[in-house]
N, C-alpha and C. Protein backbone atom coordinates (compact mmCIF):
# COMPACT_ATOMS: atom_id res chain seq x y z
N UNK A 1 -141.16 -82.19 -86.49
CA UNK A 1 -141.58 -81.32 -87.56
C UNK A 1 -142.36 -82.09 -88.63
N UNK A 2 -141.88 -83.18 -89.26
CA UNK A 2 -142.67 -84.17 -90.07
C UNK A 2 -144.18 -84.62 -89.73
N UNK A 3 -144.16 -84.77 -88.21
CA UNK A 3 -145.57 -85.32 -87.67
C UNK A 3 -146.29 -83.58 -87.76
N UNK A 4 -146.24 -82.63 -87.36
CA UNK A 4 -146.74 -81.12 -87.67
C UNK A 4 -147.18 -81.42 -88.97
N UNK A 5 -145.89 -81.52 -89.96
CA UNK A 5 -146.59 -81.56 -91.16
C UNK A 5 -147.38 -82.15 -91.93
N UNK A 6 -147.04 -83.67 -91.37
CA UNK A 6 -148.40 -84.81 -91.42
C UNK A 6 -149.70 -84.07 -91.05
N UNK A 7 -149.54 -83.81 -89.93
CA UNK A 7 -150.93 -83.50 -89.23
C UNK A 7 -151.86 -82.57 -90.10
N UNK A 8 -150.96 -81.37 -90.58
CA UNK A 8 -151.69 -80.01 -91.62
C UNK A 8 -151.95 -80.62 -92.93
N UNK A 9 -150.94 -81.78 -93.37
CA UNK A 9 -151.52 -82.26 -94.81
C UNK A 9 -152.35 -83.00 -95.01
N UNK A 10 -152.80 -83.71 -92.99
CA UNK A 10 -153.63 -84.66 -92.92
C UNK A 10 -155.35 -83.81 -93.04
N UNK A 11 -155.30 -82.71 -92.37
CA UNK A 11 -155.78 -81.66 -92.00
C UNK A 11 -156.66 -81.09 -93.20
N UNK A 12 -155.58 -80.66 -94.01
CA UNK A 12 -155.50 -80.09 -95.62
C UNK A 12 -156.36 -80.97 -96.37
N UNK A 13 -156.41 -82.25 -96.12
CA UNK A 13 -156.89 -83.57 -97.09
C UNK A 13 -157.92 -83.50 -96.62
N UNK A 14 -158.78 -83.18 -95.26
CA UNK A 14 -159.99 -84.18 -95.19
C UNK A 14 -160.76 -82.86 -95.40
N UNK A 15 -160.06 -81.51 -95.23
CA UNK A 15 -160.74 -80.41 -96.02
C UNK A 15 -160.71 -80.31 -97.48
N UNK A 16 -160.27 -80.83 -97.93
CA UNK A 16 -160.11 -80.88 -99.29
C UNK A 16 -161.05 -81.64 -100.38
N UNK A 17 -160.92 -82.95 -99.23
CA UNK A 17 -161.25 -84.58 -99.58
C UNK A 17 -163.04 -84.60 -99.70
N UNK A 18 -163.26 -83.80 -98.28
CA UNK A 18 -164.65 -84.21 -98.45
C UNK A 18 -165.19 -82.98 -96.97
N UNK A 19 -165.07 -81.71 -97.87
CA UNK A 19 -165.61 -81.10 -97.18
C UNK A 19 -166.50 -80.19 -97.55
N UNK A 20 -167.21 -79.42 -97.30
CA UNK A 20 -168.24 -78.70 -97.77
C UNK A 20 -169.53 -78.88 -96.65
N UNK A 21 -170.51 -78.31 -97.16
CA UNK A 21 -171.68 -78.02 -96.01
C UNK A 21 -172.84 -79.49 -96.60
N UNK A 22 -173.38 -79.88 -95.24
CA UNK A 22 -174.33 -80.60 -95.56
C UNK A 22 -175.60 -79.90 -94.77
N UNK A 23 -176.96 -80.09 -95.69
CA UNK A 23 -178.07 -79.67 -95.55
C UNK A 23 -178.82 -80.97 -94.57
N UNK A 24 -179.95 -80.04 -94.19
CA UNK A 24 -180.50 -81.07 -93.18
C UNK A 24 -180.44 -81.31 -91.56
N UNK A 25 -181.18 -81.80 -91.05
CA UNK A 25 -181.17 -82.11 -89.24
C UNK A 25 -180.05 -83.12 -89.04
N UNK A 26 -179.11 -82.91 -88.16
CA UNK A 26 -178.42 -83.84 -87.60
C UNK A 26 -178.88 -85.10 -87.39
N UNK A 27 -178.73 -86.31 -87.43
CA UNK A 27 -178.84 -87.25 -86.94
C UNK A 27 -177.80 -87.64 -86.04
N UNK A 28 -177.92 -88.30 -85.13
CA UNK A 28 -177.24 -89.09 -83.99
C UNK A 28 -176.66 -90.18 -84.52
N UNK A 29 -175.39 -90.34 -84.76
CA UNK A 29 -174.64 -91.90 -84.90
C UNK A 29 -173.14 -91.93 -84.80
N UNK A 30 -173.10 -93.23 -84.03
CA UNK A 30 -172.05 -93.46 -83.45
C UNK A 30 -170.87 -93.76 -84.75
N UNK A 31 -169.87 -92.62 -84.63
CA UNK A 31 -168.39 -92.42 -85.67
C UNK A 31 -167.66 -94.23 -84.97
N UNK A 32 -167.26 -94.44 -85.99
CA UNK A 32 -166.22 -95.52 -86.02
C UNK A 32 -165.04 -95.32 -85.91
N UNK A 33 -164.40 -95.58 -84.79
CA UNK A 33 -162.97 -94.99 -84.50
C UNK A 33 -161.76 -95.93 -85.29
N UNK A 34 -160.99 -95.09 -86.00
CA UNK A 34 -159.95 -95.91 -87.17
C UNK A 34 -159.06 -96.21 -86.77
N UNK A 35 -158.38 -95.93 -85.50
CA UNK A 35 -157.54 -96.57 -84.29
C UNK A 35 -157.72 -97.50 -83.77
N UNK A 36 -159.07 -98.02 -83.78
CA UNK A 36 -159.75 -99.56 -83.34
C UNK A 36 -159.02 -100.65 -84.17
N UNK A 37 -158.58 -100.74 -85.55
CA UNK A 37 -157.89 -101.63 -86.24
C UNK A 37 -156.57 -102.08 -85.43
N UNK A 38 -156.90 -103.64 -85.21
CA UNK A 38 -155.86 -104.13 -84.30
C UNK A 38 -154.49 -103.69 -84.94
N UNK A 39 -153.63 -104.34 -84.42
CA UNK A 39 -152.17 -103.73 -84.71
C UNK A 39 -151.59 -105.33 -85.33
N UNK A 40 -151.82 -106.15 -85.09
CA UNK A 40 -152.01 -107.34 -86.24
C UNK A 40 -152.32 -107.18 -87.87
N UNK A 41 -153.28 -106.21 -88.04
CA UNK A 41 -153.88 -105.82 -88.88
C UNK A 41 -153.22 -105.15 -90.26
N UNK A 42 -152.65 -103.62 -88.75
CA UNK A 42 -152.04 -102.89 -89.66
C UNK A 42 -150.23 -103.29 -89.76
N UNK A 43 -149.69 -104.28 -89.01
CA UNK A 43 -148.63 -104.74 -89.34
C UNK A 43 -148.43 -105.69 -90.31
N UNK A 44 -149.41 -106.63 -90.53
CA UNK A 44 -149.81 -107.29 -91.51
C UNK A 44 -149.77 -106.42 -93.37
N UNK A 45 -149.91 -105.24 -93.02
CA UNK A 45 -150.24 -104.02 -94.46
C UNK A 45 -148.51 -103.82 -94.50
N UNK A 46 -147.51 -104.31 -93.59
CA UNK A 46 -146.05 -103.83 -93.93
C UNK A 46 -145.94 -102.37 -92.68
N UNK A 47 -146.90 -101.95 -92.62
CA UNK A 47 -146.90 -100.44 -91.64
C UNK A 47 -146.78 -100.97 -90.08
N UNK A 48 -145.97 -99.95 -89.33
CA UNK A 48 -145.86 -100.25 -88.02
C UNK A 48 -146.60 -99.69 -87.04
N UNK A 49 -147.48 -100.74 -85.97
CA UNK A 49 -148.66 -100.54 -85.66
C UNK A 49 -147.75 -99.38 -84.37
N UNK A 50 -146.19 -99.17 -84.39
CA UNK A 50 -145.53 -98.31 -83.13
C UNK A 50 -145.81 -96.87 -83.56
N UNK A 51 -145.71 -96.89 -84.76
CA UNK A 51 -145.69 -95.40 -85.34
C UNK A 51 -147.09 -94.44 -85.47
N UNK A 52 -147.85 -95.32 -84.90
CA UNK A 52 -149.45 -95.13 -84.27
C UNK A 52 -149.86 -93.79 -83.94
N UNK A 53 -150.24 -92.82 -84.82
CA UNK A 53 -150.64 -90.92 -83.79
C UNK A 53 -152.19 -91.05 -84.16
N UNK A 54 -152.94 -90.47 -82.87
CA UNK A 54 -154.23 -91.03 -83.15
C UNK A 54 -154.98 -89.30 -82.51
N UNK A 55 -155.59 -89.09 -83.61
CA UNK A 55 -156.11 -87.64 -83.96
C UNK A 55 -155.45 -86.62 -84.80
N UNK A 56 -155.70 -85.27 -84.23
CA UNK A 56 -155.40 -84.56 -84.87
C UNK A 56 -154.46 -83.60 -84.73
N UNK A 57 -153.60 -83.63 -83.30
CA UNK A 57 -153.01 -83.08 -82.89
C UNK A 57 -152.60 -81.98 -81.80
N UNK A 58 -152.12 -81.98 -81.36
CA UNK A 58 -152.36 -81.41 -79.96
C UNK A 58 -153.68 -80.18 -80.06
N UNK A 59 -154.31 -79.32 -79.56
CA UNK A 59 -154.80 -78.24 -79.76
C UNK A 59 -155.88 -78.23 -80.91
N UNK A 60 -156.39 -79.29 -81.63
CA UNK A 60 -156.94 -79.20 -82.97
C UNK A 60 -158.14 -79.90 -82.68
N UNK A 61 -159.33 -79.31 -82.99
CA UNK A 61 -160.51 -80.39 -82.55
C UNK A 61 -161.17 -80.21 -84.48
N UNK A 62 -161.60 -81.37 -84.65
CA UNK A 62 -162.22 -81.46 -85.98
C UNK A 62 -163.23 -82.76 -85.48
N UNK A 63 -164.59 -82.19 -85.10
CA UNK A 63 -165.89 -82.94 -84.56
C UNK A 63 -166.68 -83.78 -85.49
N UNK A 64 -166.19 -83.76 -86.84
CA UNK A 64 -166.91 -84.38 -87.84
C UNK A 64 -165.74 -85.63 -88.08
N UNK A 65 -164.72 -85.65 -87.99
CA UNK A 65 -163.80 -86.68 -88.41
C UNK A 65 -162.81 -87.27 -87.33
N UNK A 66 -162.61 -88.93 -87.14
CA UNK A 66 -161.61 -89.40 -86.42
C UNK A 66 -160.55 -89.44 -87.36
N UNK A 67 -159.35 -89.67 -86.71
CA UNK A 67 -158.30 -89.94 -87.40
C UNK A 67 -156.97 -90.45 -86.67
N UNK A 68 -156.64 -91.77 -87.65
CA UNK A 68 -155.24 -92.22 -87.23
C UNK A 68 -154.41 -92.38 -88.15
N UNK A 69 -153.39 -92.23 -87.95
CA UNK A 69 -152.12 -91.85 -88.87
C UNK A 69 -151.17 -92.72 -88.64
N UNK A 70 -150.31 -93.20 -89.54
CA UNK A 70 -149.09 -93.94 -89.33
C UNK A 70 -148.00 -93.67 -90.10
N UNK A 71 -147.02 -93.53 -89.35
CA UNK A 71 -145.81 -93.53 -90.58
C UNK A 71 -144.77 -94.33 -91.01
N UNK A 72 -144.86 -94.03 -92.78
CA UNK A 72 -143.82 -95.22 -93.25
C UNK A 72 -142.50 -94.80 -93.58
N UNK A 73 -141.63 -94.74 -94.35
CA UNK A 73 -140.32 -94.84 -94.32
C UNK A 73 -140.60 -93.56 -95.12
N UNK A 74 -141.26 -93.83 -96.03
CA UNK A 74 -141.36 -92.51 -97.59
C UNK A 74 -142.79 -92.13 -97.41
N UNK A 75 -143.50 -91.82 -96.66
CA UNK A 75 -145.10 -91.29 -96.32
C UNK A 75 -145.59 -91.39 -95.29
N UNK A 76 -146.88 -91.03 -95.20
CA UNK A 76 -147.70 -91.25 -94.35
C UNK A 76 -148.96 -92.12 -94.62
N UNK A 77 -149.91 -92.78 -93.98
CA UNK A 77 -150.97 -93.71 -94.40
C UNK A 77 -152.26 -93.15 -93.14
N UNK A 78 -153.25 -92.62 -93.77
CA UNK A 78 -154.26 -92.50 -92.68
C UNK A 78 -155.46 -92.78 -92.57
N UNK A 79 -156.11 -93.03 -91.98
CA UNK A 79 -157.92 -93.56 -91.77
C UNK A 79 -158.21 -92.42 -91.58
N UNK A 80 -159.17 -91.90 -92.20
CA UNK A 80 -160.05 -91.17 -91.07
C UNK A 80 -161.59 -91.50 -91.41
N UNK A 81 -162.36 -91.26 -90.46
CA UNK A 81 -164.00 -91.72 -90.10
C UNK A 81 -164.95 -90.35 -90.14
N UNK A 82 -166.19 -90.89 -90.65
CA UNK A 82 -166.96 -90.00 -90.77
C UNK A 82 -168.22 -89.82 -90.44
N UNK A 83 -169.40 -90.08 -89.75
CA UNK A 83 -170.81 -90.64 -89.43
C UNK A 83 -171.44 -89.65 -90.26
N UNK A 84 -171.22 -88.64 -90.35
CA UNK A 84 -171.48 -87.45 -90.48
C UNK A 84 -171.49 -87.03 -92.24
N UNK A 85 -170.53 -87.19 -92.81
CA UNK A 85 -169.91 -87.09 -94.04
C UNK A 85 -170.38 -88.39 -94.92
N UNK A 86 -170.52 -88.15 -96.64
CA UNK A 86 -170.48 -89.41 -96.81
C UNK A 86 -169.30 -89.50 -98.30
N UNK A 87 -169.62 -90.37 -99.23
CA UNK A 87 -168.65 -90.73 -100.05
C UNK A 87 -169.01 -89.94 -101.32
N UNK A 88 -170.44 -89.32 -101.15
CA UNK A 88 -170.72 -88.86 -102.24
C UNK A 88 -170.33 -87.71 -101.97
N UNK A 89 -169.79 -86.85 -101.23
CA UNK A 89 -169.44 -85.22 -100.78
C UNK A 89 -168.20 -85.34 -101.55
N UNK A 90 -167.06 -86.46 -101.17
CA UNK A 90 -165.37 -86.83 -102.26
C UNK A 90 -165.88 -86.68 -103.79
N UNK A 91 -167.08 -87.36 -104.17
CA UNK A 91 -167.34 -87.30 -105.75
C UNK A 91 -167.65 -86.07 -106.08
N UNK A 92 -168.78 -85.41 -105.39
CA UNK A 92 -168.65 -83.79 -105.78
C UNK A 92 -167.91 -82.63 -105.74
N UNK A 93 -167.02 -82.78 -104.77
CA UNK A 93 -166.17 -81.92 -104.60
C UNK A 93 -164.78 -81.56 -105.84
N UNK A 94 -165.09 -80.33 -106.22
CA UNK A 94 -164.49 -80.32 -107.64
C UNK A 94 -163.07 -79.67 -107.50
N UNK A 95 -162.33 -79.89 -106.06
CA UNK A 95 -160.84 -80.04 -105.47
C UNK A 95 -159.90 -81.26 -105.50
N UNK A 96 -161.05 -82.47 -105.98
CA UNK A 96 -160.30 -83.88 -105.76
C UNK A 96 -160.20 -83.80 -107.59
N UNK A 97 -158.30 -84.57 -107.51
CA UNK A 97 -158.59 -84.69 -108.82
C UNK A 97 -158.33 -85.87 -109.07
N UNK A 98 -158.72 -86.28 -110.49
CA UNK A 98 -158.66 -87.50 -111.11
C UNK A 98 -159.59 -88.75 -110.27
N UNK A 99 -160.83 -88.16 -110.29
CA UNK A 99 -161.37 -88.78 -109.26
C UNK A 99 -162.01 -90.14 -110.17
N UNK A 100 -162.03 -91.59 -109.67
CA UNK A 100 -162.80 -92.14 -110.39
C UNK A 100 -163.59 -93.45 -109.14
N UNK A 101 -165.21 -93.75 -109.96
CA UNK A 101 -165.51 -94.84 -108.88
C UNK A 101 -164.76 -95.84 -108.51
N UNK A 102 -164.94 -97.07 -107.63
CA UNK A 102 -164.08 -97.53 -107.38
C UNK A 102 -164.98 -98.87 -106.33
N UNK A 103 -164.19 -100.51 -106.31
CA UNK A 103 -164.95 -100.95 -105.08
C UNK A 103 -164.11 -101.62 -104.54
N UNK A 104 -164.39 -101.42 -102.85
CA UNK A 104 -162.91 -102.20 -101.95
C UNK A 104 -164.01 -103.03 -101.31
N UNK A 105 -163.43 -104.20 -102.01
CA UNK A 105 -164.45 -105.58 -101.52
C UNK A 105 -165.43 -105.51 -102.16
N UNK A 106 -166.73 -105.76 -101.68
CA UNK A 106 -168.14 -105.37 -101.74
C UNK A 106 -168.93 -103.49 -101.69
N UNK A 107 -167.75 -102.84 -100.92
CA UNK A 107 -168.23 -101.60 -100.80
C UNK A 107 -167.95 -100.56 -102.01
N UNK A 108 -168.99 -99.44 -102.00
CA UNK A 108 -168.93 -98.25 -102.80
C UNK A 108 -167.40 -97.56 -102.51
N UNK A 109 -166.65 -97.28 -103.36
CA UNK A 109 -165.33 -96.52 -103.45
C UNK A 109 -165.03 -95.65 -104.14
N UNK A 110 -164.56 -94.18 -103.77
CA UNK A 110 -164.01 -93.57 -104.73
C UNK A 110 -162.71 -93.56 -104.65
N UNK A 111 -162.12 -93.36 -105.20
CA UNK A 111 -160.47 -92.98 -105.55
C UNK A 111 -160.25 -91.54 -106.01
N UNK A 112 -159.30 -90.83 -105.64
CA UNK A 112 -158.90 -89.36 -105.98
C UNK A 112 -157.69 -88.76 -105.48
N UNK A 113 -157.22 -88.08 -106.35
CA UNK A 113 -156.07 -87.72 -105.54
C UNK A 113 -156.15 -85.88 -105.27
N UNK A 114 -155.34 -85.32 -104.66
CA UNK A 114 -155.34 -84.32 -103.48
C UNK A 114 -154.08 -83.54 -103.88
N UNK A 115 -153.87 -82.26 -103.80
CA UNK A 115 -152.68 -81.92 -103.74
C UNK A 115 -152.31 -80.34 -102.36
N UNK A 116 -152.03 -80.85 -101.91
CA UNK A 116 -151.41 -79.74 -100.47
C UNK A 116 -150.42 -78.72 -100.82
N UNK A 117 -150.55 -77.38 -100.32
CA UNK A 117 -149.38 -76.82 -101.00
C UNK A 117 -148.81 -76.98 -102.41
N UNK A 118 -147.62 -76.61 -102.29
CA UNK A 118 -146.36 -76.67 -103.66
C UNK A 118 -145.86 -78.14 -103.75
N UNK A 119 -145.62 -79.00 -102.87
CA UNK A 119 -145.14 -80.08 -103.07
C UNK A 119 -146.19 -81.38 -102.21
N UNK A 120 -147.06 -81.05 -101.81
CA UNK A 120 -147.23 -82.07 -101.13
C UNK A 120 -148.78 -82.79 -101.87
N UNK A 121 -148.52 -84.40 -102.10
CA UNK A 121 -149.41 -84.89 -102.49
C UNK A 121 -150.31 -86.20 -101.98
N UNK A 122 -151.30 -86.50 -101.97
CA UNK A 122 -151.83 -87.68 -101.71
C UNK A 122 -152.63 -88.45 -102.53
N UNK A 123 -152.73 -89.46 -102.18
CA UNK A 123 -153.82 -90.20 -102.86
C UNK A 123 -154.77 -90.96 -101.88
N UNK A 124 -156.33 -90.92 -102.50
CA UNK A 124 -157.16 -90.98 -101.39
C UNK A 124 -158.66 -92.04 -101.77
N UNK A 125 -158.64 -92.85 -100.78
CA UNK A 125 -159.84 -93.73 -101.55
C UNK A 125 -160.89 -93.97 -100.19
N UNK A 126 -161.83 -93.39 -100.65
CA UNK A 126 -163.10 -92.84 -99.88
C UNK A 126 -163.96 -93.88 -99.56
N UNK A 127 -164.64 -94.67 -98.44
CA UNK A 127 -165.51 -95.92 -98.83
C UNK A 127 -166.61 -95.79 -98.08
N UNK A 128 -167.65 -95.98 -98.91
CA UNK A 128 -168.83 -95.82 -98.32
C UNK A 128 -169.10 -96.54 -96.94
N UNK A 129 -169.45 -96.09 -95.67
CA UNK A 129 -170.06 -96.69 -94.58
C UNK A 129 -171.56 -96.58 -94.60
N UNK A 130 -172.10 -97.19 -93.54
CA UNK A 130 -172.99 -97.06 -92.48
C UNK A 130 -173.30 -96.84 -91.22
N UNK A 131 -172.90 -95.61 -90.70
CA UNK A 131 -173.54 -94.20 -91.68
C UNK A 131 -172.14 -93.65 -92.24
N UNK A 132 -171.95 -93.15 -92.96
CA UNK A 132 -170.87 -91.77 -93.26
C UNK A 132 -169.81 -92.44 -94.02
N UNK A 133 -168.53 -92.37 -93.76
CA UNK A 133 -167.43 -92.76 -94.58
C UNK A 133 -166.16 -92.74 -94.19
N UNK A 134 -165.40 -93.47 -94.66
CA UNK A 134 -163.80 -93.81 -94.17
C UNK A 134 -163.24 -93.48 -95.30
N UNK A 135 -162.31 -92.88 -95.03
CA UNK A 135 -161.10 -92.44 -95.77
C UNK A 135 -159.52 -92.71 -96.42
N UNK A 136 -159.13 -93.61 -96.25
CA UNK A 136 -157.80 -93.93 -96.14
C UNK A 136 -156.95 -92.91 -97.75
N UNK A 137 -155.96 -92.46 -96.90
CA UNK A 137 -154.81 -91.67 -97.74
C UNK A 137 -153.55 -91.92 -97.35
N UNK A 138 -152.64 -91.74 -98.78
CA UNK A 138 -151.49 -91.93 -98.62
C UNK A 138 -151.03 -90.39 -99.24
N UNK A 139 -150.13 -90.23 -98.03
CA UNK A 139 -149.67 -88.79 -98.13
C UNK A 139 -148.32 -88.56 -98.57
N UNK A 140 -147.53 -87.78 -98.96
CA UNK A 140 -146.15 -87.83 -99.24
C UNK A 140 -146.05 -86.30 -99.63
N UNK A 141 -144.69 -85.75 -98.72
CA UNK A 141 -144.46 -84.20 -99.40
C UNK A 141 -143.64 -84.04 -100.46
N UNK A 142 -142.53 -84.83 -100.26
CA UNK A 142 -141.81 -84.75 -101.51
C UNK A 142 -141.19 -86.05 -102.06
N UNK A 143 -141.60 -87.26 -102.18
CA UNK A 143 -140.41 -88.30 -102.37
C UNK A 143 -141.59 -89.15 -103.51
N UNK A 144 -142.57 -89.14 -103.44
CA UNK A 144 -143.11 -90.51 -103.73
C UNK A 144 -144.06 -89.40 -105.40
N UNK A 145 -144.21 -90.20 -106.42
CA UNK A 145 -144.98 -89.33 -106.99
C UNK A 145 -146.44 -90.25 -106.85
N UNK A 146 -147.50 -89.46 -107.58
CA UNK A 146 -148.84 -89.49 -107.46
C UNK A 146 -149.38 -90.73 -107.79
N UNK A 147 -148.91 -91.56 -108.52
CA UNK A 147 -149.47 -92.98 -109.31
C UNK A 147 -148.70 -93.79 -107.98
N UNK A 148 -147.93 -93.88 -107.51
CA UNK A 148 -146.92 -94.49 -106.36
C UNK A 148 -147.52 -94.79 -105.17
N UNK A 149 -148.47 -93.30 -104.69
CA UNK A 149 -149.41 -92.93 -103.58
C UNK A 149 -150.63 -93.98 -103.89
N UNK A 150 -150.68 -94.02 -105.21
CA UNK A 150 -152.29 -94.36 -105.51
C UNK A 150 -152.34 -95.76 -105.48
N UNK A 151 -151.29 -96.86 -105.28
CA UNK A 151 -150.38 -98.20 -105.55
C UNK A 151 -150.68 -98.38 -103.97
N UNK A 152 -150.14 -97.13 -103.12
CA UNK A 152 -149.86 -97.79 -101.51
C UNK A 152 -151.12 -97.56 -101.04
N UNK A 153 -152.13 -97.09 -101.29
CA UNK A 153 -153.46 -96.20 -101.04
C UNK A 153 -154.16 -97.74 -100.89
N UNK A 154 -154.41 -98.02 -102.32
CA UNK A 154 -155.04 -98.81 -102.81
C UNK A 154 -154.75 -100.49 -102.15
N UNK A 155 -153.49 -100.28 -101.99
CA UNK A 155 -152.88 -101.42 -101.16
C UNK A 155 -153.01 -101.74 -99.92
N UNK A 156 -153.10 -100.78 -98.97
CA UNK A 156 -153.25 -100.52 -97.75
C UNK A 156 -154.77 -100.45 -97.58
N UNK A 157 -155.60 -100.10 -98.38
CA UNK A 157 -156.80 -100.70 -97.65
C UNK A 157 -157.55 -101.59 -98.42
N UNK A 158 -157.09 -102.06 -99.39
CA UNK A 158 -157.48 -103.75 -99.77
C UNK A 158 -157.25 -104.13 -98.42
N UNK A 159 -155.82 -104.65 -97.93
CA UNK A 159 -155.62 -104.89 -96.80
C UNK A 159 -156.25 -104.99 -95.23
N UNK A 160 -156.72 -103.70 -95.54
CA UNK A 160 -157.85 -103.40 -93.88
C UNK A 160 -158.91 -103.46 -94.26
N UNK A 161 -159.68 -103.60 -95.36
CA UNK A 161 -161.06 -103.80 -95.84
C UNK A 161 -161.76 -104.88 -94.58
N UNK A 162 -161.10 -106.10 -94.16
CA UNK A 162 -161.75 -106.57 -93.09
C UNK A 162 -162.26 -105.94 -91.63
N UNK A 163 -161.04 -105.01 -91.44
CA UNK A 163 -161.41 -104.06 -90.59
C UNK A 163 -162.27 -103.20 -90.39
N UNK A 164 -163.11 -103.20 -91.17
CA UNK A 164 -164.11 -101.86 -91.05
C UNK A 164 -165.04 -102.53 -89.92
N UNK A 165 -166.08 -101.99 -89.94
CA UNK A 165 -167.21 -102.46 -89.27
C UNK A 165 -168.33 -102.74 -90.33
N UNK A 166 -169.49 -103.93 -90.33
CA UNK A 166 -169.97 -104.09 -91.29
C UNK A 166 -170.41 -102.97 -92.39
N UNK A 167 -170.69 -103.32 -93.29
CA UNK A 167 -171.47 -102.08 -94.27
C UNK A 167 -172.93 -101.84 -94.06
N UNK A 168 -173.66 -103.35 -93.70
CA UNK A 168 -175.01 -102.86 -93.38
C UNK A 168 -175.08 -102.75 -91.59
């Protein structure tokens, strides 16, 4: 039941996070899969590379975004990828709140937090790629409050910042 609910708040977030319509011809480019981060990596962040769910869930296709999920004791922690999407769609979108710029490493970052339902909250820090954008959120329905999320958010991908694939 928890992973269901992961999945809809994961779901909830990247509609939330950075969704809306983009104008323009498709371009062709290859999405960066966020499950590719060795398991060295993400065990290294304190998270267990066993607790590993990679998409979106049985029956659920969402063609604009990858996504991997992990779970911690008091949340959830997730990547998701974007070729498609970029970091400036999180800054406009006037659903993210407390949004402010932000840089992980060398890259463009936003920070923002999300709220799902009656109880469920995240915090979410957006980073510019080439092409599109990665996502990482820390999710929680009821245990963790919002500044807490924004601590493990922020923590967890300082951490994998090596992991990406270059920026240029």
């Amino acid at each position: 039941m928890r992973k269901r609910v992961a999945t809809l708040v994961a779901v909830a977030t990247m509609l939330a996070g950075c969704g809306g319509g983009v104008e323009g011809s498709a371009v062709a480019a290859e999405r960066w899969d966020p499950c590719s981060i060795p398991d060295g990596a993400i065990a290294a962040t304190g998270l267990d590379p066993a607790t590993k769910d990679e998409g979106w869930g049985e029956g659920i296709e969402v063609d604009d975004w990858a996504l991997c999920t992990y779970k911690a004791a008091a949340y959830y922690f997730t990547i998701k990828s974007s070729s498609t999407r970029t970091i400036d769609e999180a800054r406009e979108n006037s659903s993210n709140l407390e949004g402010r710029d932000a840089q992980l490493g060398e890259r463009d970052a936003y920070q923002y937090k999300t709220s799902v339902g009656s109880s469920g909250r995240t915090c979410n820090v957006a980073v510019g790629m080439s092409p599109g954008v990665v996502v990482f959120s820390a999710i929680d329905m009821d245990d963790l409050d919002g500044d807490r999320l924004c601590e493990l958010v922020i923590q967890h991908s300082t951490e994998l910042q090596d992991a990406l694939p270059n920026a240029n």
